[in-house]
N, C-alpha and C. Protein backbone atom coordinates (compact mmCIF):
# COMPACT_ATOMS: atom_id res chain seq x y z
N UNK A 1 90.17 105.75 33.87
CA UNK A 1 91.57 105.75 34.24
C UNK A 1 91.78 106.50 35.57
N UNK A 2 90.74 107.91 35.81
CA UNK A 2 91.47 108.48 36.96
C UNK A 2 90.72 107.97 38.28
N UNK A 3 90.02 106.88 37.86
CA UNK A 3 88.96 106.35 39.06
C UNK A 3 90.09 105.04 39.25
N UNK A 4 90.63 104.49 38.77
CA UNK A 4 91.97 103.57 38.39
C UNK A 4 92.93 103.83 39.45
N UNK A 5 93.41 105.41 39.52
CA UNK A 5 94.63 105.98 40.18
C UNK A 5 94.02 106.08 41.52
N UNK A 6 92.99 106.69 41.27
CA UNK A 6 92.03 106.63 42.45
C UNK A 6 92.14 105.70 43.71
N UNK A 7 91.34 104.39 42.62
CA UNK A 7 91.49 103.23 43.43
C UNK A 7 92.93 102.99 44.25
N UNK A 8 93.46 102.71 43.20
CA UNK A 8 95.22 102.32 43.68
C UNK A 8 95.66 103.31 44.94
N UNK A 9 95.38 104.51 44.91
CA UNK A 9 95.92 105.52 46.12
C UNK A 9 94.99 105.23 46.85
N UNK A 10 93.98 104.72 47.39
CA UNK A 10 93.57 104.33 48.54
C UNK A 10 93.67 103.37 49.08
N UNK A 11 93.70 102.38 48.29
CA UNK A 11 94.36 100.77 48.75
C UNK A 11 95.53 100.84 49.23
N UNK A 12 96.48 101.95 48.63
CA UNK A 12 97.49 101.79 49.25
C UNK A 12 97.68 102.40 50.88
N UNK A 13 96.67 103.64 50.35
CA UNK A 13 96.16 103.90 51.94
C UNK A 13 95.90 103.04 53.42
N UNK A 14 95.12 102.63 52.79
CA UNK A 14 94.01 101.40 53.69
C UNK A 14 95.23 100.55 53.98
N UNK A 15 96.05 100.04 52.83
CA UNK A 15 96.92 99.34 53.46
C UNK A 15 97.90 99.84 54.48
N UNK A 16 98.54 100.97 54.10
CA UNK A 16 99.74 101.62 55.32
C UNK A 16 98.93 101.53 56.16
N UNK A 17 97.39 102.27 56.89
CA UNK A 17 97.25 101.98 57.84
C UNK A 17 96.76 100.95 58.86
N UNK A 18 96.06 99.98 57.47
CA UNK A 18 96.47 98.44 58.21
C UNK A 18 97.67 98.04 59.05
N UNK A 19 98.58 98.26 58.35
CA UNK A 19 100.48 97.86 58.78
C UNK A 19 101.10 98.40 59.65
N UNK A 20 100.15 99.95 59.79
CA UNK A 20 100.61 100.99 60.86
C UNK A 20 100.08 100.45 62.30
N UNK A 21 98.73 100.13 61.62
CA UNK A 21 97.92 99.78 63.59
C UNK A 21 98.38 98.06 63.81
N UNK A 22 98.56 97.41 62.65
CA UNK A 22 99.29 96.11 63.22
C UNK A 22 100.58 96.07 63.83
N UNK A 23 101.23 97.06 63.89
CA UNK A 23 102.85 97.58 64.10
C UNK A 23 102.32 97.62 65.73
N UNK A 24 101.32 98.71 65.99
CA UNK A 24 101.22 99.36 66.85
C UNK A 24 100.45 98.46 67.87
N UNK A 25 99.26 97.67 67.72
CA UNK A 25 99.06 96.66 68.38
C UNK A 25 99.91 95.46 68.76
N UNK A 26 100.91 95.27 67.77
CA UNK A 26 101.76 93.97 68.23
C UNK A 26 102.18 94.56 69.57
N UNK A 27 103.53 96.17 69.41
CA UNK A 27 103.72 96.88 71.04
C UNK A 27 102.77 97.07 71.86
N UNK A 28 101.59 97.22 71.89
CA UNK A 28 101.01 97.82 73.02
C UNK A 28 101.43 96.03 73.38
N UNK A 29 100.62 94.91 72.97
CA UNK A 29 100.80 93.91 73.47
C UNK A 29 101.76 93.02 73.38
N UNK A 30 102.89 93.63 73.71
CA UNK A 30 104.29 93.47 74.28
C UNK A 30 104.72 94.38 75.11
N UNK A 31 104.13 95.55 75.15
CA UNK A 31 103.86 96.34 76.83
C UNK A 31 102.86 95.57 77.65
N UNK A 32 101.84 94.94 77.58
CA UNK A 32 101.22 94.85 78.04
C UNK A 32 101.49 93.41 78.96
N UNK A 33 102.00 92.42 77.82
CA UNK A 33 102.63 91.65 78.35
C UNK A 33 104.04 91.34 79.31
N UNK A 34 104.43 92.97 79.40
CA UNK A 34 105.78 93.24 79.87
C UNK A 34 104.89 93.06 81.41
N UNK A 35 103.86 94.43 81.71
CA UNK A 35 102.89 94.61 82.52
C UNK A 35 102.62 93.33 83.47
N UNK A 36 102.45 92.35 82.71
CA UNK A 36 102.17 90.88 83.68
C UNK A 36 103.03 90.82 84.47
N UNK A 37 104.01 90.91 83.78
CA UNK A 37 105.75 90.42 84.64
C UNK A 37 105.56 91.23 85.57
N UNK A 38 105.53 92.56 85.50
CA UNK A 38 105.69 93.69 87.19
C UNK A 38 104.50 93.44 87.92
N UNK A 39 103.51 92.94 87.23
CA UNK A 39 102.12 92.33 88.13
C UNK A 39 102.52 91.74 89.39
N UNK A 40 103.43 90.68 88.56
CA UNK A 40 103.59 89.24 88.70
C UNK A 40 104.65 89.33 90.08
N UNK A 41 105.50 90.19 90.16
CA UNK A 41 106.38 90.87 90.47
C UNK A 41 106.39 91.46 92.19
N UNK A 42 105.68 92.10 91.78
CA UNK A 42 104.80 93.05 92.51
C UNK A 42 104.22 92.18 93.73
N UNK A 43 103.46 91.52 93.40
CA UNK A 43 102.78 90.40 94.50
C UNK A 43 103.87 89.52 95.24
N UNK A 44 105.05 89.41 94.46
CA UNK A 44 105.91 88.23 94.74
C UNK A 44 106.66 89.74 96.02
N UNK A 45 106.95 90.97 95.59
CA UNK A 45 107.91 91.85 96.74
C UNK A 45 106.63 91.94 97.33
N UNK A 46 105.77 91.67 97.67
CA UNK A 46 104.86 91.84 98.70
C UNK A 46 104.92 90.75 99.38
N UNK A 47 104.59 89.21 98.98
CA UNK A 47 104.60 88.42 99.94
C UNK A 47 106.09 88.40 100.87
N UNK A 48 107.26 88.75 100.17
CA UNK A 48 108.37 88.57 100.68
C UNK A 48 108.54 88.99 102.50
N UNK A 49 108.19 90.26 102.36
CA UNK A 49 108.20 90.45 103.85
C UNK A 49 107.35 89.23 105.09
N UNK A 50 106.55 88.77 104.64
CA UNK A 50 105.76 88.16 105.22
C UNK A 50 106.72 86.59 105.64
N UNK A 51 107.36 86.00 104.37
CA UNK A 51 107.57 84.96 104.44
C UNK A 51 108.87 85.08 105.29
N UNK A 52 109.58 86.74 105.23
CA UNK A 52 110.64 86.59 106.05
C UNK A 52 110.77 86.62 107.33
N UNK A 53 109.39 87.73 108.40
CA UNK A 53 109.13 87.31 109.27
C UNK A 53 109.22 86.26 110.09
N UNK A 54 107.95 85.45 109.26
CA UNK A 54 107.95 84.19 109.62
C UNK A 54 109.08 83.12 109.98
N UNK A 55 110.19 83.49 109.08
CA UNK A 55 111.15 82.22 109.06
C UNK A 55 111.97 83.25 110.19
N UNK A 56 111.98 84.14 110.24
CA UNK A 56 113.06 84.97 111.22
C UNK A 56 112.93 84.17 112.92
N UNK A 57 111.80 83.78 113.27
CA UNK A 57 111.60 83.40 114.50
C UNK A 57 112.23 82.01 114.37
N UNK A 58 112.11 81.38 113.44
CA UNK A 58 113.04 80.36 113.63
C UNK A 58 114.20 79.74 113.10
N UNK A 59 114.60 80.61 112.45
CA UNK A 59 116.00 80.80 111.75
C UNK A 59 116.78 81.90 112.34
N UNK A 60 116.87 81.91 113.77
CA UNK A 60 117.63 82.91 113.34
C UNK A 60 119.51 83.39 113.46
N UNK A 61 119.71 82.19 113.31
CA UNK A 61 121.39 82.56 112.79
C UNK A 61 121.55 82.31 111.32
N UNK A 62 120.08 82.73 110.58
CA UNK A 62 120.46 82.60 109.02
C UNK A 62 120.02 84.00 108.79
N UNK A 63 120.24 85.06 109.21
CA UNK A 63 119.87 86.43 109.10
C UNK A 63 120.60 86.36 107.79
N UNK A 64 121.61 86.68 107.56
CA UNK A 64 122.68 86.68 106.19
C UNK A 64 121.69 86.68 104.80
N UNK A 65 120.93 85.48 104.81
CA UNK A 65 120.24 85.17 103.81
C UNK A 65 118.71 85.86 104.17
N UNK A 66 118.09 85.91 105.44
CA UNK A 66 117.02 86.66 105.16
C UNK A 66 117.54 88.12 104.65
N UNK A 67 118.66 88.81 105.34
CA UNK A 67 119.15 90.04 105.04
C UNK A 67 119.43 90.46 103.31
N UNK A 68 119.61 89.27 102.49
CA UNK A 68 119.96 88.90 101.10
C UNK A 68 118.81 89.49 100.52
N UNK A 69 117.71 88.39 100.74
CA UNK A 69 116.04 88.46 100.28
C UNK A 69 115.48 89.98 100.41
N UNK A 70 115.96 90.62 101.60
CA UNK A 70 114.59 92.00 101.93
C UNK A 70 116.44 92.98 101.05
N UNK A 71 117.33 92.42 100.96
CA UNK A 71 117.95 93.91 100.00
C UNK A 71 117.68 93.45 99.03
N UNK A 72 117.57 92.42 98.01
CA UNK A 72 116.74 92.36 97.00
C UNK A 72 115.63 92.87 96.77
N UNK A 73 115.05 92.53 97.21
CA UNK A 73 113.36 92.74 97.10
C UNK A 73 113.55 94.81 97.55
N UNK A 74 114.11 95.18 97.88
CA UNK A 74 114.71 97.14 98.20
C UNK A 74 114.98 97.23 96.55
N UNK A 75 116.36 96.16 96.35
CA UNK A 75 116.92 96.84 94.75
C UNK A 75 115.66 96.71 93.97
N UNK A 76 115.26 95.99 93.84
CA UNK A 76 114.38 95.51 92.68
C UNK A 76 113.39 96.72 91.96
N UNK A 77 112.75 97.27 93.76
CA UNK A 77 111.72 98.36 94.01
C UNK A 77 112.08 99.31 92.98
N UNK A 78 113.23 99.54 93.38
CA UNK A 78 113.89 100.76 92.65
C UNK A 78 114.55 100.52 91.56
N UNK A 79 114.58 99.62 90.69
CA UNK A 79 114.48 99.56 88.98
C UNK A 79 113.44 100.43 88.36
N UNK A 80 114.26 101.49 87.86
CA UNK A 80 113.84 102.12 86.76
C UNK A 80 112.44 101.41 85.76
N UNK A 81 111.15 101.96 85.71
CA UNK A 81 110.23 100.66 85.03
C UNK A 81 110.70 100.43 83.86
N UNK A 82 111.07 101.12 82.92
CA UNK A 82 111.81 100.91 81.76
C UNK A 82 113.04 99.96 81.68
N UNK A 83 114.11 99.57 82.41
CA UNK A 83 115.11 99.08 82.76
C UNK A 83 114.68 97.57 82.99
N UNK A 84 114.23 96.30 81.53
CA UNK A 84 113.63 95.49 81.93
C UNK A 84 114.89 94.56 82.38
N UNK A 85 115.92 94.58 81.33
CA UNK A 85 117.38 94.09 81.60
C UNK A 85 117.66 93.97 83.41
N UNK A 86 117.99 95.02 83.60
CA UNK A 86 118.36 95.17 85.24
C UNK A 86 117.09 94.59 85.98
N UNK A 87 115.87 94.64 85.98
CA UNK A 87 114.50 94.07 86.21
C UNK A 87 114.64 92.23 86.74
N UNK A 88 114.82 91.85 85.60
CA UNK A 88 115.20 90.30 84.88
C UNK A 88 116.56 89.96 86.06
N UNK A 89 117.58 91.38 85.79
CA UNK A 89 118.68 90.66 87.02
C UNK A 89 118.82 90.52 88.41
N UNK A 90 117.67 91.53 88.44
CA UNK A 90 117.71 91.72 90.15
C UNK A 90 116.30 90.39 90.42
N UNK A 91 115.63 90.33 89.62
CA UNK A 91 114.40 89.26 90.01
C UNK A 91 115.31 87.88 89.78
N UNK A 92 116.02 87.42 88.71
CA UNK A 92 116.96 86.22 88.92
C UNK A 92 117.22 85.89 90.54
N UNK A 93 118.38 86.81 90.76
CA UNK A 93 119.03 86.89 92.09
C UNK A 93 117.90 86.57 93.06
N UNK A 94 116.45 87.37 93.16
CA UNK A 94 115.84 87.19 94.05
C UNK A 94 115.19 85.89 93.94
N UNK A 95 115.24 85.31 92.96
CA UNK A 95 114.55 84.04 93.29
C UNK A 95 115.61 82.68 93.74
N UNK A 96 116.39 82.81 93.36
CA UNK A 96 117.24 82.13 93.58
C UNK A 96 117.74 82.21 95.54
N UNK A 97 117.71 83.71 95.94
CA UNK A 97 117.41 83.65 97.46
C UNK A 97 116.43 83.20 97.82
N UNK A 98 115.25 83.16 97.24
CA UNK A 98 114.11 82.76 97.66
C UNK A 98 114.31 81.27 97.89
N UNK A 99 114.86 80.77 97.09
CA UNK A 99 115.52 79.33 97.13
C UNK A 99 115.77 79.03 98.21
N UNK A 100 116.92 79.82 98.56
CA UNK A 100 117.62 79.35 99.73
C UNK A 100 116.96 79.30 100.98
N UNK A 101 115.71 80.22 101.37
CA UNK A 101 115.20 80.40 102.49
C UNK A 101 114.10 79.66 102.29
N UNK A 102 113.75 78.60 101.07
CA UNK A 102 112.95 77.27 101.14
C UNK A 102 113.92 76.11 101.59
N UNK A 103 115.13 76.22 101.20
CA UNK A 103 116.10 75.46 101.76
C UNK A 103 115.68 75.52 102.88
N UNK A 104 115.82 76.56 103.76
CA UNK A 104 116.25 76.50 105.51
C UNK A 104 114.91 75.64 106.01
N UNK A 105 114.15 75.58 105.56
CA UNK A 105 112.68 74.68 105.54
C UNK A 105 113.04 73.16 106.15
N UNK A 106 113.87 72.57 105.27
CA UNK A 106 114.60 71.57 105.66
C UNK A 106 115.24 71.29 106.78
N UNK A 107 116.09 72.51 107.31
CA UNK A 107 116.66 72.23 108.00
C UNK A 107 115.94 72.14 109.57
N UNK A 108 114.91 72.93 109.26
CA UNK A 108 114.12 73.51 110.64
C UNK A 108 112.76 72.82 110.83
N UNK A 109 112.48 71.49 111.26
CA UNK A 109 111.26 71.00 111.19
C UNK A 109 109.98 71.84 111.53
N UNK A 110 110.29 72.71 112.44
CA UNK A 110 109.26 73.44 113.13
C UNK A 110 109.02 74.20 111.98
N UNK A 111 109.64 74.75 111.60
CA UNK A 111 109.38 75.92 109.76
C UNK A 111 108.16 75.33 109.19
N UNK A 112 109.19 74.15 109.14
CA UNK A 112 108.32 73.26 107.66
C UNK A 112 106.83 72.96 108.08
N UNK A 113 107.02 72.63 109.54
CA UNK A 113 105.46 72.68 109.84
C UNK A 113 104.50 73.57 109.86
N UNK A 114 105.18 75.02 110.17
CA UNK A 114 104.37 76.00 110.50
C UNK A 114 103.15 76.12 108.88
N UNK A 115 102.09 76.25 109.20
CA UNK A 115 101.22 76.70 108.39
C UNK A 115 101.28 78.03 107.76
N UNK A 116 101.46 79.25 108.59
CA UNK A 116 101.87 79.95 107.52
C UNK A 116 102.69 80.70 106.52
N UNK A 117 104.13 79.89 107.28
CA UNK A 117 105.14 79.55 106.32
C UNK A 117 104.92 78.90 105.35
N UNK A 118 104.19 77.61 105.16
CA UNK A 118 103.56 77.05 104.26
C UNK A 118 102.98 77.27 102.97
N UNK A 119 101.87 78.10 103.42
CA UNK A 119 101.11 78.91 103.05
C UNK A 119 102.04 80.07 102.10
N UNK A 120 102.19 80.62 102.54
CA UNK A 120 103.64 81.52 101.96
C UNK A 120 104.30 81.05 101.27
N UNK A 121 105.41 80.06 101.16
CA UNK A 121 105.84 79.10 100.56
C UNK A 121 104.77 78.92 99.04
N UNK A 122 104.14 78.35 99.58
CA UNK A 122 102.52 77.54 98.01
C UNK A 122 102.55 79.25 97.39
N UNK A 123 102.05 80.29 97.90
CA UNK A 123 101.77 81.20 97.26
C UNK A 123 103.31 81.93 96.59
N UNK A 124 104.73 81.90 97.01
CA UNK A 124 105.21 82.60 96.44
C UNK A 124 105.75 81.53 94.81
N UNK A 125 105.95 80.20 95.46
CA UNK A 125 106.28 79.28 94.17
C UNK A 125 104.72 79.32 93.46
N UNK A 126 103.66 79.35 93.65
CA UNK A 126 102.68 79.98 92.44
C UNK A 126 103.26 81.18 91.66
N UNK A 127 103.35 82.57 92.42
CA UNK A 127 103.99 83.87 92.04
C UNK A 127 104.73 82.85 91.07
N UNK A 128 106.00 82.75 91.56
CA UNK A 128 107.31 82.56 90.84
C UNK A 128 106.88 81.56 89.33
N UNK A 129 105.52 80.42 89.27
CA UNK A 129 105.60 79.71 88.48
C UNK A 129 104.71 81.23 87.33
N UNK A 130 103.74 81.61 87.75
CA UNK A 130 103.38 82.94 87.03
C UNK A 130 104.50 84.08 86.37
N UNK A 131 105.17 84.19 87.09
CA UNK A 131 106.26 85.01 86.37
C UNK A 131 106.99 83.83 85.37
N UNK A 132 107.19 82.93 85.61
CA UNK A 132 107.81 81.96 84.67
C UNK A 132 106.96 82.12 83.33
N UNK A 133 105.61 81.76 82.95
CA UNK A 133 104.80 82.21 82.25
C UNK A 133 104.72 83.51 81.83
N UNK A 134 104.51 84.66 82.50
CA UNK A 134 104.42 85.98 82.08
C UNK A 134 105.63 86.22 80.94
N UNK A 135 106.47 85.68 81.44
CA UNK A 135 107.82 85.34 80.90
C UNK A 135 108.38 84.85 79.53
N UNK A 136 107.82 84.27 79.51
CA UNK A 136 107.33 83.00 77.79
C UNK A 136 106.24 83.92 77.53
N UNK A 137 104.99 84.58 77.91
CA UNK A 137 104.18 85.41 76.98
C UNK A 137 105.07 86.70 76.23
N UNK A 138 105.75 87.35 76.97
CA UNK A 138 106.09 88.24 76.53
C UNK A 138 107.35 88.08 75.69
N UNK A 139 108.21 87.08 75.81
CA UNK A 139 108.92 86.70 74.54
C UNK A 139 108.19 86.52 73.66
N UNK A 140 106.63 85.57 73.68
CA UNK A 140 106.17 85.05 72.58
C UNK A 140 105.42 86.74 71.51
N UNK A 141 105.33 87.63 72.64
CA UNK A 141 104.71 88.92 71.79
C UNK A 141 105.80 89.31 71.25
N UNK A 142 106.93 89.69 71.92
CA UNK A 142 107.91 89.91 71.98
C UNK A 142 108.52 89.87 70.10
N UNK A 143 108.53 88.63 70.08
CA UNK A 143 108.54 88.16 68.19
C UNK A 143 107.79 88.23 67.84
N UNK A 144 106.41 88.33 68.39
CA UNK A 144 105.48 88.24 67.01
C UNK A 144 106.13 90.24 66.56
N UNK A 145 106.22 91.09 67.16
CA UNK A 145 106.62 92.20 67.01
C UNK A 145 107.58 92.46 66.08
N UNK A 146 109.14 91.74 66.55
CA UNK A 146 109.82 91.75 65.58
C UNK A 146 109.82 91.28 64.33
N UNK A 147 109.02 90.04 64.34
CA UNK A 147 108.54 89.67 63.23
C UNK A 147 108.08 90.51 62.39
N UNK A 148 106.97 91.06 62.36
CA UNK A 148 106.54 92.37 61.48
C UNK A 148 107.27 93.28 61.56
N UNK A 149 108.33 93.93 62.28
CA UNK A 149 109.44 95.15 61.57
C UNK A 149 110.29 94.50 60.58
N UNK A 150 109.90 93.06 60.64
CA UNK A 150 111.50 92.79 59.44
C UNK A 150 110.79 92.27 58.21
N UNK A 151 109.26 91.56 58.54
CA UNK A 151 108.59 91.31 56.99
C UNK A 151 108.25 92.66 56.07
N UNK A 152 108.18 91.59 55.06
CA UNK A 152 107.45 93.16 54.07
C UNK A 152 106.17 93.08 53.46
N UNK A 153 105.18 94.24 53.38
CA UNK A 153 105.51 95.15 53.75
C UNK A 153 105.95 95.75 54.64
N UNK A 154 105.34 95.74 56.04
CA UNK A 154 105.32 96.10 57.31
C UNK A 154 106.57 96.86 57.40
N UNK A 155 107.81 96.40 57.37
CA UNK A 155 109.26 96.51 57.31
C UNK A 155 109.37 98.26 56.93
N UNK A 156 108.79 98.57 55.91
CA UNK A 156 108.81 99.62 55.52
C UNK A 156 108.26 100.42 56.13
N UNK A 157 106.57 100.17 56.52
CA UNK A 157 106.00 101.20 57.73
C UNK A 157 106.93 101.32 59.15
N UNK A 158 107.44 100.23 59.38
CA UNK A 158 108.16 100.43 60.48
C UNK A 158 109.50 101.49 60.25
N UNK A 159 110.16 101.17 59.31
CA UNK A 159 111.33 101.98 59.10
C UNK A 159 110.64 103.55 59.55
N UNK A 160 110.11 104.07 58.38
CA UNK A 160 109.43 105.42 58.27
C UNK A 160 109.31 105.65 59.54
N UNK A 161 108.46 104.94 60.72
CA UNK A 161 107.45 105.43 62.25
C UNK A 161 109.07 104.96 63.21
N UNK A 162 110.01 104.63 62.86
CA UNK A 162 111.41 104.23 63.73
C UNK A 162 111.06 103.19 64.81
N UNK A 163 110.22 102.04 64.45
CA UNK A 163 109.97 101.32 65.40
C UNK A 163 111.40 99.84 65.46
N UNK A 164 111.57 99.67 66.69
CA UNK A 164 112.97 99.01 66.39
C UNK A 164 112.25 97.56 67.10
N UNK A 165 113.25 96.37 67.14
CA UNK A 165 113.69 95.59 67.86
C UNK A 165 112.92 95.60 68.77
N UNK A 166 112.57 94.97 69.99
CA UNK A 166 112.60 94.92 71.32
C UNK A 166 113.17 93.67 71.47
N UNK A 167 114.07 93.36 72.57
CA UNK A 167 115.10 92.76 73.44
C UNK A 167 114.00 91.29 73.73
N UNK A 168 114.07 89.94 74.06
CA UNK A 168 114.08 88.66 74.49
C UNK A 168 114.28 89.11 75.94
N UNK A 169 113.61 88.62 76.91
CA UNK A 169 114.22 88.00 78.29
C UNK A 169 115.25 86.70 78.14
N UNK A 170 116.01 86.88 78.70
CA UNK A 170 116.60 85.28 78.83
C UNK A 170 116.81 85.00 79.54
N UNK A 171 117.11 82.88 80.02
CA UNK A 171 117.32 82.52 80.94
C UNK A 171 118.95 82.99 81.45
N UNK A 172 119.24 83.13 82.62
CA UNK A 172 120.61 83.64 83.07
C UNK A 172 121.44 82.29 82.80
N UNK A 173 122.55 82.21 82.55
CA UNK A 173 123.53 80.91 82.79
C UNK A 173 123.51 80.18 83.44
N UNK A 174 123.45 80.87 84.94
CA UNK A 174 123.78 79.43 86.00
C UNK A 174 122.34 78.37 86.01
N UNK A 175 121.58 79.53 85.20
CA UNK A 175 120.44 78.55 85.09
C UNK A 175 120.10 77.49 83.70
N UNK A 176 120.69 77.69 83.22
CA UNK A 176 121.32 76.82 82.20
C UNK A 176 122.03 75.52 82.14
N UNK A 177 122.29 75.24 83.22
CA UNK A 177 123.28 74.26 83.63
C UNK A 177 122.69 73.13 83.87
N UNK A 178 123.19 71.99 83.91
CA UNK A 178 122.70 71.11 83.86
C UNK A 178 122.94 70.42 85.53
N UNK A 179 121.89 70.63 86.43
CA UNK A 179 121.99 70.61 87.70
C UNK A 179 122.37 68.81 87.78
N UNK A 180 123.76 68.91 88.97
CA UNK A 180 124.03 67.02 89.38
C UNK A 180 123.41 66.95 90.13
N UNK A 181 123.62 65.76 89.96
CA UNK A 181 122.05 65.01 91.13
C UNK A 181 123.27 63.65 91.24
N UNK A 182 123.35 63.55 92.73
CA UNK A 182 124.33 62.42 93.67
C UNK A 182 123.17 61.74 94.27
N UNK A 183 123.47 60.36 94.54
CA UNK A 183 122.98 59.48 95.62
C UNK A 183 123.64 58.58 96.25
């Protein structure tokens, strides 16, 4: 019988700390996957200066919008690393300028030709398709996380260690929309 009680108090052992380090591995890798995103990030406020240069010599009564891009790419710097919310809003905004100064591409044949505008161009829409991805990984850890604070057992180890929630990225509204297309 007391090899019985025995048993039972260690299984139950073995189990909490099964539930404890599965708790704890789901976060690290939903930090870790957060990590991609500022990777991802990171490379994209680096190429920026480069690509704005470049277009500056031949854009230049569109300062407005290069001026847009390099105070973005300033705010962004200075997000708090914790602050993924504000992160997500200031990188929206910046891509969406980024937009615009692929726009001016169009307008400026010489741009569009230049090679390493080009070049720039291919590498920051790579960046940007990578953060799109980093993006979907870390939602996808994102739940597997919450998932285990709300099953049970787990639910319970989590209560006890105060592990909460973590937040979804989401797409912003205007990006939501269902873009017209005229001909």
């Amino acid at each position: 019988m007391l090899f019985a009680i025995i048993g039972i108090i260690v299984v139950i052992i073995i189990g909490y700390i099964v539930i404890y380090n599965g708790l704890q591995r789901a976060k690290i890798n939903a930090d870790e996957s957060w990590s991609q995103i500022d990777v991802q990030l990171k490379r994209r406020n680096d190429l920026i200066p480069n690509l704005v240069e470049t277009t500056k010599g031949y854009a230049k009564h569109e300062k407005e919008t290069l001026a847009q891009v390099v105070s973005l790419r300033n705010q962004l710097t200075q997000v708090p690393a914790g602050d993924h919310a504000e992160k997500m809003k200031v990188s929206n905004a910046l891509s969406d300028s980024l937009k615009s100064i692929f726009a001016l591409a169009e307008a400026y044949p010489d741009l569009k030709a230049n090679q390493n505008f080009l070049s720039l161009q291919e590498e920051l829409t790579n960046t940007e398709n990578k953060i799109a991805y980093s993006r979907q990984l870390y939602n996808s850890t994102v739940a597997i996380f919450n998932q285990k604070i709300i099953v049970f057992p787990s639910n319970i180890v989590a209560k006890i260690h105060h592990f909460t929630n973590l937040n979804f990225l989401e797409v912003p509204t205007e990006e939501k929309a269902v873009p017209k297309v005229k001909f």
